[in-house]
Protein backbone atom coordinates (compact mmCIF):
# COMPACT_ATOMS: atom_id res chain seq x y z
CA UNK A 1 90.91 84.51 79.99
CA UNK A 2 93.22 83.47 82.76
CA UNK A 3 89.93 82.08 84.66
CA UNK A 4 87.91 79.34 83.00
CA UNK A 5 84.66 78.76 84.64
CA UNK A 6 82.00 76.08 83.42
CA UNK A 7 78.87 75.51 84.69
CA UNK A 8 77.45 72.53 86.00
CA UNK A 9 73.94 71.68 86.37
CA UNK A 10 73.37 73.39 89.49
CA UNK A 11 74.34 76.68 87.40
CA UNK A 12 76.93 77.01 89.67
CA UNK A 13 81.01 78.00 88.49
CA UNK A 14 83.61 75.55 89.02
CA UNK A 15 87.13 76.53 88.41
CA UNK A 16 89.15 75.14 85.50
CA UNK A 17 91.85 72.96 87.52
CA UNK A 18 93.84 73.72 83.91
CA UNK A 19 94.04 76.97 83.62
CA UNK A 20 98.03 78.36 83.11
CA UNK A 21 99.21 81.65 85.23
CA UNK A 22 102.35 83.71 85.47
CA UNK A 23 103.90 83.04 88.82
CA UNK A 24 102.84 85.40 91.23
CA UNK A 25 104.95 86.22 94.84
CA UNK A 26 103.39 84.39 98.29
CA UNK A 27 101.44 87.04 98.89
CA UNK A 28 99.86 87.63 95.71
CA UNK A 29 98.87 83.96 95.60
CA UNK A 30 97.02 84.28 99.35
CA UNK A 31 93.87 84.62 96.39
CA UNK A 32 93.99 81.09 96.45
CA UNK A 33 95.80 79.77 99.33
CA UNK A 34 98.15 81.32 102.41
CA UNK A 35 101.86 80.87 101.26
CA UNK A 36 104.09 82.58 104.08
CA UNK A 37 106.58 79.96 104.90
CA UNK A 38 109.46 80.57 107.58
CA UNK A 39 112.00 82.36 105.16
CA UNK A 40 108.78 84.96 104.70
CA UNK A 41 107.83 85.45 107.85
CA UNK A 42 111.78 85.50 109.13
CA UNK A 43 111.86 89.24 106.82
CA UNK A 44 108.78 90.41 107.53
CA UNK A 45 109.84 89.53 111.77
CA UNK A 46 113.40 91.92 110.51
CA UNK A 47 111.11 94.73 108.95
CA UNK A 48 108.93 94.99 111.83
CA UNK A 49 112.35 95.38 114.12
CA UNK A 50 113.62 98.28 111.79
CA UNK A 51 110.33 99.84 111.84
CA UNK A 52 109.94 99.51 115.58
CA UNK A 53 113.58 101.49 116.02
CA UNK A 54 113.13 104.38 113.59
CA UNK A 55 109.46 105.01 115.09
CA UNK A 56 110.86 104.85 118.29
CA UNK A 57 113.62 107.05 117.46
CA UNK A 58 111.86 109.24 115.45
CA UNK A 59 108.43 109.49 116.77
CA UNK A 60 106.97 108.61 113.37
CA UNK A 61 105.15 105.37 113.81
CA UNK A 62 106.10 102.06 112.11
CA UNK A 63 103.65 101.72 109.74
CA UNK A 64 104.97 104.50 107.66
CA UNK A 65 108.44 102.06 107.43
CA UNK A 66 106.48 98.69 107.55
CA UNK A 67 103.31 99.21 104.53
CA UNK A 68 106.15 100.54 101.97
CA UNK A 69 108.31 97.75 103.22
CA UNK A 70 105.82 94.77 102.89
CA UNK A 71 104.90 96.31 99.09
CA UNK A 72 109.08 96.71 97.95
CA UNK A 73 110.20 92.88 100.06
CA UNK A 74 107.32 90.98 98.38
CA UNK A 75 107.43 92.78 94.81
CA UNK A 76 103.73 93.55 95.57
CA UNK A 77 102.47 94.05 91.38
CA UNK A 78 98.27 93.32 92.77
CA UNK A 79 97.28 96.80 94.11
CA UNK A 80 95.18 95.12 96.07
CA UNK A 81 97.41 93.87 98.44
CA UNK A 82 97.51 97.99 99.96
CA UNK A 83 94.50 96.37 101.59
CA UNK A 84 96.47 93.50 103.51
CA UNK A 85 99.24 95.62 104.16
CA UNK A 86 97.22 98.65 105.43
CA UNK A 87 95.12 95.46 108.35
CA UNK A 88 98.38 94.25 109.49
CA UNK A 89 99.97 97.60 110.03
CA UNK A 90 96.68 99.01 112.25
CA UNK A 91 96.78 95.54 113.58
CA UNK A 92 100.83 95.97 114.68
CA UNK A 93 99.91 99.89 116.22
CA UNK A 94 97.58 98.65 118.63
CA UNK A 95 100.29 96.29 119.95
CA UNK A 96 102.77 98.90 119.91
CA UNK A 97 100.69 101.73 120.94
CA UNK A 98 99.80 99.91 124.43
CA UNK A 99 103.20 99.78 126.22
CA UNK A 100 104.10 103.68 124.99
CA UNK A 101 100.62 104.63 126.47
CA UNK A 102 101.30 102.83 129.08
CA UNK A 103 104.43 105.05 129.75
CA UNK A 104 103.39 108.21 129.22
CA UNK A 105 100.61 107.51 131.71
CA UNK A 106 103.08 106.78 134.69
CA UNK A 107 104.94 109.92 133.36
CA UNK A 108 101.89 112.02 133.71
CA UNK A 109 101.96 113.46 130.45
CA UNK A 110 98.75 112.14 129.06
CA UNK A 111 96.27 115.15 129.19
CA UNK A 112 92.82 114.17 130.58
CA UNK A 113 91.20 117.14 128.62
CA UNK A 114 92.61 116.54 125.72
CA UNK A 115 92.11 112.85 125.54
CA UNK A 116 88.27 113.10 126.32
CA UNK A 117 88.05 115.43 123.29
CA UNK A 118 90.91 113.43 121.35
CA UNK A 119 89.50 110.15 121.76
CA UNK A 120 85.85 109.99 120.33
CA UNK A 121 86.81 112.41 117.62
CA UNK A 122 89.28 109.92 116.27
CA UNK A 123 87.68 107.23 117.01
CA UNK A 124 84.57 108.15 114.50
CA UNK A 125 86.91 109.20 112.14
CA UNK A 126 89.04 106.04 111.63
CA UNK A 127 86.21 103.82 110.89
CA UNK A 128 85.39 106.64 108.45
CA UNK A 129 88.55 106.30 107.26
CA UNK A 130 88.77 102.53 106.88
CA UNK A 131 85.51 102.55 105.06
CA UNK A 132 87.01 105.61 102.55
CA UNK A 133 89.77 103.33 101.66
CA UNK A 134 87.62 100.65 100.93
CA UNK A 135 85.87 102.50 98.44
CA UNK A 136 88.85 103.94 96.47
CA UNK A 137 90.77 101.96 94.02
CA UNK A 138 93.71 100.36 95.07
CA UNK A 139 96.49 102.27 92.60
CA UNK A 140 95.24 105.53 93.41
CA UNK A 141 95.34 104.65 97.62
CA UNK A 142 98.93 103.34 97.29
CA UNK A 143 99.99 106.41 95.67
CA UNK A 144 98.06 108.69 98.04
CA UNK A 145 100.21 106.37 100.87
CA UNK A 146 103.41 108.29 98.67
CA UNK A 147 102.26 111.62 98.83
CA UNK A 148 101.87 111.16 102.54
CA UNK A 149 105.50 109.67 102.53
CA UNK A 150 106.35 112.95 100.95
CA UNK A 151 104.41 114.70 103.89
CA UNK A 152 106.56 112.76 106.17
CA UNK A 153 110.11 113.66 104.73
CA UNK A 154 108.95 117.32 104.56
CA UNK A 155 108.72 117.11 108.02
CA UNK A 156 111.99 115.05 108.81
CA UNK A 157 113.60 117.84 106.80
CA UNK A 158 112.29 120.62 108.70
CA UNK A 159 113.40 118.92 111.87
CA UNK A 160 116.94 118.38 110.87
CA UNK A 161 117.15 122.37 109.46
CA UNK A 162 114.70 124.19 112.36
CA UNK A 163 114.32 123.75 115.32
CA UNK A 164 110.64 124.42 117.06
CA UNK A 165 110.46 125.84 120.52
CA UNK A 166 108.99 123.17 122.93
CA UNK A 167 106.41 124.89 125.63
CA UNK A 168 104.34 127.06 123.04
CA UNK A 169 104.76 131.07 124.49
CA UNK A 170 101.23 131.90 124.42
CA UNK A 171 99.46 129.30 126.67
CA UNK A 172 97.25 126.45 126.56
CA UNK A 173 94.00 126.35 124.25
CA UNK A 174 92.87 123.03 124.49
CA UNK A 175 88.62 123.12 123.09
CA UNK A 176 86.65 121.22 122.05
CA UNK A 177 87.01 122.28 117.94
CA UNK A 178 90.67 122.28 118.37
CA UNK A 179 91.14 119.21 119.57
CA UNK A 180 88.37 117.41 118.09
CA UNK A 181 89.86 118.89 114.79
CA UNK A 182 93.42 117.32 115.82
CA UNK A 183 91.35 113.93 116.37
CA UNK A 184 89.10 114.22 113.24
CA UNK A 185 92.21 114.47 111.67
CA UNK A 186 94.28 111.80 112.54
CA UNK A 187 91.55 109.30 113.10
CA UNK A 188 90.79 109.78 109.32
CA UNK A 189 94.47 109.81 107.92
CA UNK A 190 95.04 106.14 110.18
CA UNK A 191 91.89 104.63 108.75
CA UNK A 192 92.55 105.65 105.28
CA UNK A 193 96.24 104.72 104.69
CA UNK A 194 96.79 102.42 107.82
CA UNK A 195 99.18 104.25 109.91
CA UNK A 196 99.10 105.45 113.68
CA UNK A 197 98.17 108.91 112.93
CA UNK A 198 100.29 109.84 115.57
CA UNK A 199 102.70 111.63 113.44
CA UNK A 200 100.08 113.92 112.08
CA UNK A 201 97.94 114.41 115.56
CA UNK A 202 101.62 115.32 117.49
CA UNK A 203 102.21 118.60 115.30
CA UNK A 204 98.73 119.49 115.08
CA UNK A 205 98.10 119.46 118.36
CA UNK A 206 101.35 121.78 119.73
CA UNK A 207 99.71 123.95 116.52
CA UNK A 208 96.20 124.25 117.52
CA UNK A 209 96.04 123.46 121.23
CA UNK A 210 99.61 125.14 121.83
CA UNK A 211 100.71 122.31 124.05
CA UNK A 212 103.89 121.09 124.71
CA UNK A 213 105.43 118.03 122.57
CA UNK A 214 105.29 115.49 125.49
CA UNK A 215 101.80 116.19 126.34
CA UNK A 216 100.83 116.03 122.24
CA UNK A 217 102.59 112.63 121.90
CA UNK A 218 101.56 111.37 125.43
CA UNK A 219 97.69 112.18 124.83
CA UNK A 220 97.66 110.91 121.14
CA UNK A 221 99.49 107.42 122.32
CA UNK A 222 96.89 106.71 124.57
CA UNK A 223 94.12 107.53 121.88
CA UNK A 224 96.02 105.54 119.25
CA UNK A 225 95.48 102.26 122.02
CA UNK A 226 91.47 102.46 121.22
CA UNK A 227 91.11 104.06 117.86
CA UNK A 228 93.55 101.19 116.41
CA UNK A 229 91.62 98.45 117.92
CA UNK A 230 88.58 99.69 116.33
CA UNK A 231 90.73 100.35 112.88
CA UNK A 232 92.29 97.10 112.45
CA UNK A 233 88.98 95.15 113.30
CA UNK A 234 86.85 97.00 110.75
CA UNK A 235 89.66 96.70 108.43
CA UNK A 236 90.76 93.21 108.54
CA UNK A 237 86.69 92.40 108.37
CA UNK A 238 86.31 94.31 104.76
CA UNK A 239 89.86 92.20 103.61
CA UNK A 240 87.42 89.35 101.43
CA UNK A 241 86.18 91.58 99.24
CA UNK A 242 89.33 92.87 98.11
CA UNK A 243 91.22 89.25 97.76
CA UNK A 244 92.41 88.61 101.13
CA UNK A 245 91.41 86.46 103.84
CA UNK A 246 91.96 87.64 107.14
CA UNK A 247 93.86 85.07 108.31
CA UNK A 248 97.00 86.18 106.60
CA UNK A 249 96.12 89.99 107.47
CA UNK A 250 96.37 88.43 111.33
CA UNK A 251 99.67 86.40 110.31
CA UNK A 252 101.48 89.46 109.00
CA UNK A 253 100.23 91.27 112.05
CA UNK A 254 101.85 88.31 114.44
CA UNK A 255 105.00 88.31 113.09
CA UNK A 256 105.82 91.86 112.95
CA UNK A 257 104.66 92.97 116.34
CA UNK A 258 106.95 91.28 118.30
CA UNK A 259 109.71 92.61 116.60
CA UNK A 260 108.31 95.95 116.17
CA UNK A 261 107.72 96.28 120.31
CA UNK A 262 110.95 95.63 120.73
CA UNK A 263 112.70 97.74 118.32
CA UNK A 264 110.10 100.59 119.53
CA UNK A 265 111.95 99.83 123.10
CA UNK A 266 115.54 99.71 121.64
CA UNK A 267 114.65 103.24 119.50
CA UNK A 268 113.67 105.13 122.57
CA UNK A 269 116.78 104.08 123.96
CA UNK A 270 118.75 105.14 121.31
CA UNK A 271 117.30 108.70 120.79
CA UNK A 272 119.42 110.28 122.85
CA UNK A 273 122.67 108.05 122.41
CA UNK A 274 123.14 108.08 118.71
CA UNK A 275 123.45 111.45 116.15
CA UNK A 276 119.55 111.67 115.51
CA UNK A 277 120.28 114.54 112.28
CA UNK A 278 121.65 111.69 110.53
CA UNK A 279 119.67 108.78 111.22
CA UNK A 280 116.59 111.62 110.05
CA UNK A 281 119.18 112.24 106.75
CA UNK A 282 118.94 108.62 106.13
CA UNK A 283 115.20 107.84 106.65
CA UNK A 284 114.22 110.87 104.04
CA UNK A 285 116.17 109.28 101.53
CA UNK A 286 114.52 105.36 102.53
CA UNK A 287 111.24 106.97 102.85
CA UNK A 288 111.84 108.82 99.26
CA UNK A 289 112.49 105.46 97.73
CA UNK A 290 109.37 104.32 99.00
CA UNK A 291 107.20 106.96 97.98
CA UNK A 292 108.90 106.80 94.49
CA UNK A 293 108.39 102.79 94.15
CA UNK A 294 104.39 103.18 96.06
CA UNK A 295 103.64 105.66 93.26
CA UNK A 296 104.43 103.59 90.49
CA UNK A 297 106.64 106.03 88.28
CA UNK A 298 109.46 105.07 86.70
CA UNK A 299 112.72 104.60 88.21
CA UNK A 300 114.25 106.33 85.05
């Protein structure tokens, strides 16, 4: 056994200072000890910068760029370690969803029907959620993460090849089982895997309430700035008993927010500046990648 425990008189196990390991990356060690020096933290501060543009460019979150990101830059072999990326990422959207809420507010484009409904929907759902995730095994939530990376370029491709009318033609239909559906929904997909949930809410709700797509993303920004908060706190408090201490969960969380809040500013910029068919072309093939190296197949 890699472990060697003995006990001493109190019964109690003390750990075999002798005991030989394979190496394992700085993140992997965080079992014993925090290892993210500057060179780590310098790449994770970069990811959170490119996740923070394409979300903001794309209206897809971060976290759907940052979790894969984390597992491929740190060569993330413990399953586990889903866990630590999944707290830092929930940790990151309430950061980020703040200042967009914040904006859409001024804009008036945050619904005050919907949100009401939205709101405690979601938020019951992404403790939910967080608790789910908790309970499954680590391999199978990673590749659940990839399917939902697959969800995501299905969607990217549909942009790039159809285009959706924006005002719905057959009105407004925002209840109370429609929109608590489109806030069940993405409370539970944000708790389980660690995103926003933003980029499932947004289509569901121009589906099912037939709004319009600046009132779906302004109402589910603003519900993202509480349901995260709640997310990332019950998350981050369950990271001991899969191998993590919290600490590091909060580290990660530190250095890519800055980053990301900025490149969320510089994306929005962007959006209507650079040739947003190809930057979408490019991000299916990334987020492809991703899926393929989350689910743990074979690269040939």
């Amino acid at each position: 056994m890699c472990r060697r425990y003995r006990a001493d008189a109190s019964r109690r196990a003390r750990y075999d200072p002798h005991c030989h390991r394979r190496p394992r990356s700085p993140l992997q060690r965080n079992r014993i000890r925090m290892t993210l020096g500057p060179l780590e933290l310098s790449v994770i501060a970069g990811l959170g910068l490119l996740a923070g543009m394409l979300g903001g460019m794309l209206g897809i979150g971060g976290s759907v760029v940052m979790i894969p990101g984390l597992v491929i830059l740190f060569h993330s072999e413990d399953p586990e370690s889903q866990h630590l990326y999944q707290a830092a990422a929930m940790a990151v959207n309430v950061a980020v969803a703040a200042p967009a809420a914040l904006r859409h507010a001024r804009r008036g484009t945050v619904r005050r029907d919907l949100f009401m409904i939205l709101m405690p929907a979601a938020l019951i759902a992404i403790v939910i959620g967080v608790l789910l995730s908790d309970h499954i095994p680590a391999t199978a939530l990673r590749r659940l993460f990839a399917v939902f990376l697959l969800y995501i370029v299905v969607m990217e491709l549909l942009k790039i090849f159809r285009r959706l009318p924006d005002v719905p033609p057959d009105g407004i239909r925002v209840t109370v089982p429609r929109a608590g559906a489109v806030g069940g929904a993405m409370g539970l997909v944000a708790g389980l895997l660690g995103v926003g949930g933003g980029v499932l809410a947004v289509p569901l709700a121009q589906r099912l309430c037939r709004l319009p797509l600046r009132h779906a993303i302004g109402a589910s920004s603003a519900a993202m700035c509480i349901t995260a908060i709640a997310g990332a706190s019950v998350k981050i408090t369950t990271l001991p008993q899969h191998g993590y201490d919290r600490l590091t969960a909060i580290t990660l969380a530190m250095a890519l927010a800055p980053t990301a809040i900025l490149g969320a500013a510089i994306g929005a910029s962007l959006t209507h500046r650079l040739p947003l068919t190809w930057i979408r072309a490019v991000l299916v093939a990334l987020l492809l990648l991703a899926a393929w190296r989350m689910s743990g197949l074979p690269l040939w």
